[in-house]
N, C-alpha and C. Protein backbone atom coordinates (compact mmCIF):
# COMPACT_ATOMS: atom_id res chain seq x y z
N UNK A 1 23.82 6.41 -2.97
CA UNK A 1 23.53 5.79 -4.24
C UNK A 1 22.02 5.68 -4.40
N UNK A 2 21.59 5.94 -5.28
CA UNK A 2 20.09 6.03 -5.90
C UNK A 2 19.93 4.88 -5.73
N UNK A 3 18.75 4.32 -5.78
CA UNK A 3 17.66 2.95 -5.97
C UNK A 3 16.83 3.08 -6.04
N UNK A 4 16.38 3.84 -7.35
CA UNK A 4 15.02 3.75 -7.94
C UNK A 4 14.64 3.21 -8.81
N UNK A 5 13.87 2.47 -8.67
CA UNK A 5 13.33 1.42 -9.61
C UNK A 5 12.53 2.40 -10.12
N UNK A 6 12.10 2.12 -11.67
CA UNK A 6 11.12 2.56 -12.90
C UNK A 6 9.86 1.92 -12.66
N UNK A 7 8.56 2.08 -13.14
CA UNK A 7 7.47 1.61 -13.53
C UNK A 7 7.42 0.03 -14.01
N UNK A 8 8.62 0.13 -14.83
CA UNK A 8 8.85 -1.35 -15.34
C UNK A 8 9.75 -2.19 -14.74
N UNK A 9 9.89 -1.65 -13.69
CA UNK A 9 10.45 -2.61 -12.46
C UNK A 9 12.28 -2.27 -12.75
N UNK A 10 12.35 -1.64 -13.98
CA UNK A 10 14.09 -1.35 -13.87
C UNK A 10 14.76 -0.55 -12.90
N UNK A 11 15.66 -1.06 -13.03
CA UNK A 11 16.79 -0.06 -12.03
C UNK A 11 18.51 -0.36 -12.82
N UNK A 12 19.08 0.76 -12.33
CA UNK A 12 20.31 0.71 -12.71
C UNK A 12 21.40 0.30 -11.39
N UNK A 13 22.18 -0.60 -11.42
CA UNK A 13 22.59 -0.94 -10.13
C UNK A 13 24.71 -1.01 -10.27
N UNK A 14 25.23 -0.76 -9.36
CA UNK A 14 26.68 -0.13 -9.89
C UNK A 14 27.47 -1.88 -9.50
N UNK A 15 28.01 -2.64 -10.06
CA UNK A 15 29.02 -3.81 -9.35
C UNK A 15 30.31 -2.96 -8.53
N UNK A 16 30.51 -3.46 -7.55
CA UNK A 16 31.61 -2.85 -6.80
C UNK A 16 32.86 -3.19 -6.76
N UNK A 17 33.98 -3.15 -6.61
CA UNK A 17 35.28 -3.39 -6.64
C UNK A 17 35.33 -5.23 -6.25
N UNK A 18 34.46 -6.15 -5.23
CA UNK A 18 34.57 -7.50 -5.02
C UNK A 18 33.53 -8.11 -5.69
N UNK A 19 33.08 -7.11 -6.89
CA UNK A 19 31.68 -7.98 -7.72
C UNK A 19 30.55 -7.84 -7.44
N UNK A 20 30.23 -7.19 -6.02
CA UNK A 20 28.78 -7.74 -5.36
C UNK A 20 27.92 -6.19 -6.39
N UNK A 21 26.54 -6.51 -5.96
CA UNK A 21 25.54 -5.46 -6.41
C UNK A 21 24.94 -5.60 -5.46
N UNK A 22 24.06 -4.53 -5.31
CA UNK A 22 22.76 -4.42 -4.58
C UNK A 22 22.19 -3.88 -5.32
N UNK A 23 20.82 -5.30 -4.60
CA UNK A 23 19.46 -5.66 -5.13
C UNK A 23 18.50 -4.54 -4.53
N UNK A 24 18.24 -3.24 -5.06
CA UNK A 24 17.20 -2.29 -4.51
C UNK A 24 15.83 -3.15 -3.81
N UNK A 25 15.83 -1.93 -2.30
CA UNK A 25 15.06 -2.58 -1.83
C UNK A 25 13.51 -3.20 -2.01
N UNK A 26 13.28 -1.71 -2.93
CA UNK A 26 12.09 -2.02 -3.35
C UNK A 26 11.50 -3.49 -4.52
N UNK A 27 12.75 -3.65 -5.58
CA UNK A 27 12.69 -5.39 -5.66
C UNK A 27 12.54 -6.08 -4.87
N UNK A 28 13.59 -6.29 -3.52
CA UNK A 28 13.61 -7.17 -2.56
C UNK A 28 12.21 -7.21 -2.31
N UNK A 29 11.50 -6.50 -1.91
CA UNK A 29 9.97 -6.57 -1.35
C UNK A 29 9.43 -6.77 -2.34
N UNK A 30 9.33 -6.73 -3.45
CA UNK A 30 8.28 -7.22 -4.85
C UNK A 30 8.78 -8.49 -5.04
N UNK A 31 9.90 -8.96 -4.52
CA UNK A 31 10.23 -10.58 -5.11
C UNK A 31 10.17 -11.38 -3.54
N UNK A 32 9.77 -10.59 -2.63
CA UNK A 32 9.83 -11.14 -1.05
C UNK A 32 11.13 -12.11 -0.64
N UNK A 33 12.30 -11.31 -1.34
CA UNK A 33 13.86 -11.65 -0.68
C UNK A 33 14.02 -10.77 0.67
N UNK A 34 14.17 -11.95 1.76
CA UNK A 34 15.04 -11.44 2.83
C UNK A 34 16.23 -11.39 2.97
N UNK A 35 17.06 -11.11 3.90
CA UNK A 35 18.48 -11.51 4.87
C UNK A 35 18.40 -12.81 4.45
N UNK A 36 19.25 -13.91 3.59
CA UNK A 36 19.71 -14.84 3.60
C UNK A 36 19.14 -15.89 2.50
N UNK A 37 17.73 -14.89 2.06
CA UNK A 37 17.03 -15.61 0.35
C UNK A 37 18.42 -16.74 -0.24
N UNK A 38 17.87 -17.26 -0.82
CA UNK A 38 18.72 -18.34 -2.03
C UNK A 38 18.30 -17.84 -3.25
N UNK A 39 19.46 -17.30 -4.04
CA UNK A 39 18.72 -17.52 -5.53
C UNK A 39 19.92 -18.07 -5.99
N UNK A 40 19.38 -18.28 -7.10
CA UNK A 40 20.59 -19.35 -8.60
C UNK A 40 20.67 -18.23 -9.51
N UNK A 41 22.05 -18.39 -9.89
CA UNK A 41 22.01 -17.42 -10.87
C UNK A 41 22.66 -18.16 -12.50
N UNK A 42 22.00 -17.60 -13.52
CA UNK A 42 22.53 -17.93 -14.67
C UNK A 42 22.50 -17.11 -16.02
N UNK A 43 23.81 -17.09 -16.44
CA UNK A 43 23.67 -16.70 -17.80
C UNK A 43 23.19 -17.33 -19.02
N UNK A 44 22.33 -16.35 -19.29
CA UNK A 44 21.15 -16.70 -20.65
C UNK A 44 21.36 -15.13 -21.56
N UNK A 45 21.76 -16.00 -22.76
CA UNK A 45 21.84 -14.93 -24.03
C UNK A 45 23.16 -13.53 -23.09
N UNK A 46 23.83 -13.76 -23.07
CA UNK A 46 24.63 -12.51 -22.64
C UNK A 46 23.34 -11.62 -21.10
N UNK A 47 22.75 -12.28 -20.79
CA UNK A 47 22.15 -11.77 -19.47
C UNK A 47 22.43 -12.80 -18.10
N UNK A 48 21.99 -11.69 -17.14
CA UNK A 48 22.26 -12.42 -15.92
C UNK A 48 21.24 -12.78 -15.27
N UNK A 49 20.50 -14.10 -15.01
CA UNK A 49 19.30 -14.39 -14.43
C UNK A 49 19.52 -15.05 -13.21
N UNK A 50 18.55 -14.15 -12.32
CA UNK A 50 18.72 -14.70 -10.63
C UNK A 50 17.08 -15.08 -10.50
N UNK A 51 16.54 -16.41 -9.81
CA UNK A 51 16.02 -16.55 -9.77
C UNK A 51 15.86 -17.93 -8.51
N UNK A 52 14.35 -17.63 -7.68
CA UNK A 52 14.42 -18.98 -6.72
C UNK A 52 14.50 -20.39 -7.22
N UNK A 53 14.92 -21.33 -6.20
CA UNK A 53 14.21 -22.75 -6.81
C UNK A 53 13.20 -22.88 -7.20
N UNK A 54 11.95 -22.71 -6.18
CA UNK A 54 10.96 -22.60 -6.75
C UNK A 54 10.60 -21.76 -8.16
N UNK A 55 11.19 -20.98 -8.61
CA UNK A 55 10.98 -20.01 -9.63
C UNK A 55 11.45 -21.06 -10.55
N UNK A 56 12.13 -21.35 -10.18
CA UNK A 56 13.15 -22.35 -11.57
C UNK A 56 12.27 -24.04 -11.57
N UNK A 57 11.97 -24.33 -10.80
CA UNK A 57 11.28 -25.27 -10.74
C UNK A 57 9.67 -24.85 -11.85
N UNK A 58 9.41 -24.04 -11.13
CA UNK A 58 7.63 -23.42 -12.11
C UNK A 58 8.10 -23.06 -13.37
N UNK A 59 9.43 -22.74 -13.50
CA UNK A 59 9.74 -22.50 -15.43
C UNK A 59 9.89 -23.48 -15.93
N UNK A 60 10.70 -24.64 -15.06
CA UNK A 60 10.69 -25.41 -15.99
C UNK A 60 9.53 -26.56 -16.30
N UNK A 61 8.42 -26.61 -15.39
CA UNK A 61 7.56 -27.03 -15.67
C UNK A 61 6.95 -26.55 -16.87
N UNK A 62 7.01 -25.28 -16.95
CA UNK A 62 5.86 -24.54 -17.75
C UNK A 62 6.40 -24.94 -19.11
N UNK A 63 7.81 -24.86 -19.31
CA UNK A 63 8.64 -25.40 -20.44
C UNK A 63 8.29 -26.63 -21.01
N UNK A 64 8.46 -27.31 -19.88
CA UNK A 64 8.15 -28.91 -20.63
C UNK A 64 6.36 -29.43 -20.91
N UNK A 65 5.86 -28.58 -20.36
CA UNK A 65 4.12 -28.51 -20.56
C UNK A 65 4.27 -28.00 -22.17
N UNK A 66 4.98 -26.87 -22.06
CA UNK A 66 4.85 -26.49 -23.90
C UNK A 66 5.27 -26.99 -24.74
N UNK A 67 6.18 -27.82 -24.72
CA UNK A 67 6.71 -28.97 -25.27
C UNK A 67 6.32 -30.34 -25.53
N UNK A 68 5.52 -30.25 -24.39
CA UNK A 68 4.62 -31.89 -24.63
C UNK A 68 3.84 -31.97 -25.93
N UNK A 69 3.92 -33.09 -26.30
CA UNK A 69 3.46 -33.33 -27.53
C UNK A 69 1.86 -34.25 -27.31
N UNK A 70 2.06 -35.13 -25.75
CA UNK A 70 1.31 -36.09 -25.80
C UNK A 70 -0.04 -35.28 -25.94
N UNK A 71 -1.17 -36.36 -25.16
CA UNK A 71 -2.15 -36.34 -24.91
C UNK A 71 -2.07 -35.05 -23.36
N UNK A 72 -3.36 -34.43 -23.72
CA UNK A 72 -3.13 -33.28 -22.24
C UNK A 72 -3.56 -33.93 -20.88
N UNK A 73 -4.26 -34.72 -21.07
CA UNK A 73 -4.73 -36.19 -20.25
C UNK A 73 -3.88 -36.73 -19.64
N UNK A 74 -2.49 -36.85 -20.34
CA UNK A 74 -2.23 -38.21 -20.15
C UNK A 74 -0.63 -37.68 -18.91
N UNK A 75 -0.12 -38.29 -18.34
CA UNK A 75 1.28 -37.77 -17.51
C UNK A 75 2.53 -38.30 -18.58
N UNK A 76 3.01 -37.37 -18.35
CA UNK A 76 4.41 -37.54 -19.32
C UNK A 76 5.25 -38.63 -18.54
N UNK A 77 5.51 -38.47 -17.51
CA UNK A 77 6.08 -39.92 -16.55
C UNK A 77 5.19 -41.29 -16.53
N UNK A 78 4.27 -41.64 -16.61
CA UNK A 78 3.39 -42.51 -16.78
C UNK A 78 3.60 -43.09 -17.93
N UNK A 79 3.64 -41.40 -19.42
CA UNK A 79 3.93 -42.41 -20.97
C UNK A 79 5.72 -42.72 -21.10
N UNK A 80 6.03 -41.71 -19.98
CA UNK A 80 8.42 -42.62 -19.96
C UNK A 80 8.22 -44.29 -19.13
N UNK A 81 7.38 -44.00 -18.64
CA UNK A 81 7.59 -45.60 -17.64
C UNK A 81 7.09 -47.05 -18.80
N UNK A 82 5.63 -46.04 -19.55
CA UNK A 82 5.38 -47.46 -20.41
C UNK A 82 6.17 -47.29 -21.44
N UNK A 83 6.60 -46.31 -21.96
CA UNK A 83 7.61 -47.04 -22.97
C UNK A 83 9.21 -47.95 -22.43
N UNK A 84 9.51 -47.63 -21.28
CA UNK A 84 10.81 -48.45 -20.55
C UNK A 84 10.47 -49.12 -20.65
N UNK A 85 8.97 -50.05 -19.99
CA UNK A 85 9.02 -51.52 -19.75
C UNK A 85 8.03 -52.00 -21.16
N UNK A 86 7.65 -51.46 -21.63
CA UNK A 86 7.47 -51.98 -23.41
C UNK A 86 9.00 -52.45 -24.03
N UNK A 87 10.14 -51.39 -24.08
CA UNK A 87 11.48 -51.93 -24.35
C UNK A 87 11.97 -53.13 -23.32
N UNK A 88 12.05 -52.52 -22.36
CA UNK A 88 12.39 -54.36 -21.19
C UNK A 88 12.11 -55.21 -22.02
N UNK A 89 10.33 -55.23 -22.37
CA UNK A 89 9.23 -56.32 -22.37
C UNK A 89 10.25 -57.21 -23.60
N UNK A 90 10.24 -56.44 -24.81
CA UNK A 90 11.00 -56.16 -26.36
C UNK A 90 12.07 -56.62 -25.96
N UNK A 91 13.07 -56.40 -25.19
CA UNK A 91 14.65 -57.13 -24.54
C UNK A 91 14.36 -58.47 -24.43
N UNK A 92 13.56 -58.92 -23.11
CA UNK A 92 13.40 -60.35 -22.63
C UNK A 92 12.83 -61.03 -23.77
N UNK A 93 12.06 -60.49 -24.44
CA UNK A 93 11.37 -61.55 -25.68
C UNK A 93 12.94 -61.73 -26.57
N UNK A 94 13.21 -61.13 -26.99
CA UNK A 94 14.48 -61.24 -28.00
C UNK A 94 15.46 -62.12 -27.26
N UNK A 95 15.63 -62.22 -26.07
CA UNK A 95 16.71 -62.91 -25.44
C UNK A 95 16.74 -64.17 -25.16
């Protein structure tokens, strides 16, 4: 079976009779998967995305960085904590 990856990093890869694929080697070494790597896998838009924790961890940072609305200064956990205990604060006064 062929495993040639393209310029653009594609390859065509066959699923086998128990589901599995193989990951050409030459990916394996551009994504530095060994014997026993972890990845997560998920479907997005009718695709199949495999990717590390760490990989998934740095997206979703990058996600919620683009999303922030605050101050670029300021920590987004720092402005969830003061608004909790601003509401607490807002509870005990009312009570």
């Amino acid at each position: 079976m062929s495993e040639q990856v393209d310029d653009a990093g594609h390859a065509e890869v066959v699923v086998n009779r128990d589901g599995r694929i193989l990951i050409p080697a030459q990916v394996r070494r551009d994504l530095g998967l060994a014997a026993g790597s972890t990845l997560l896998l998920s479907v997005e838009d009718g695709r199949v995305v495999m990717e590390s924790r760490a990989q998934l961890v740095a997206r979703m940072r990058r996600e919620i960085a683009a999303e922030w609305q605050g101050d670029p200064q300021d920590s987004a956990a720092d402005e969830l904590i003061a608004e909790r205990r601003a509401e607490a604060a807002t509870e005990d006064a009312s009570s």
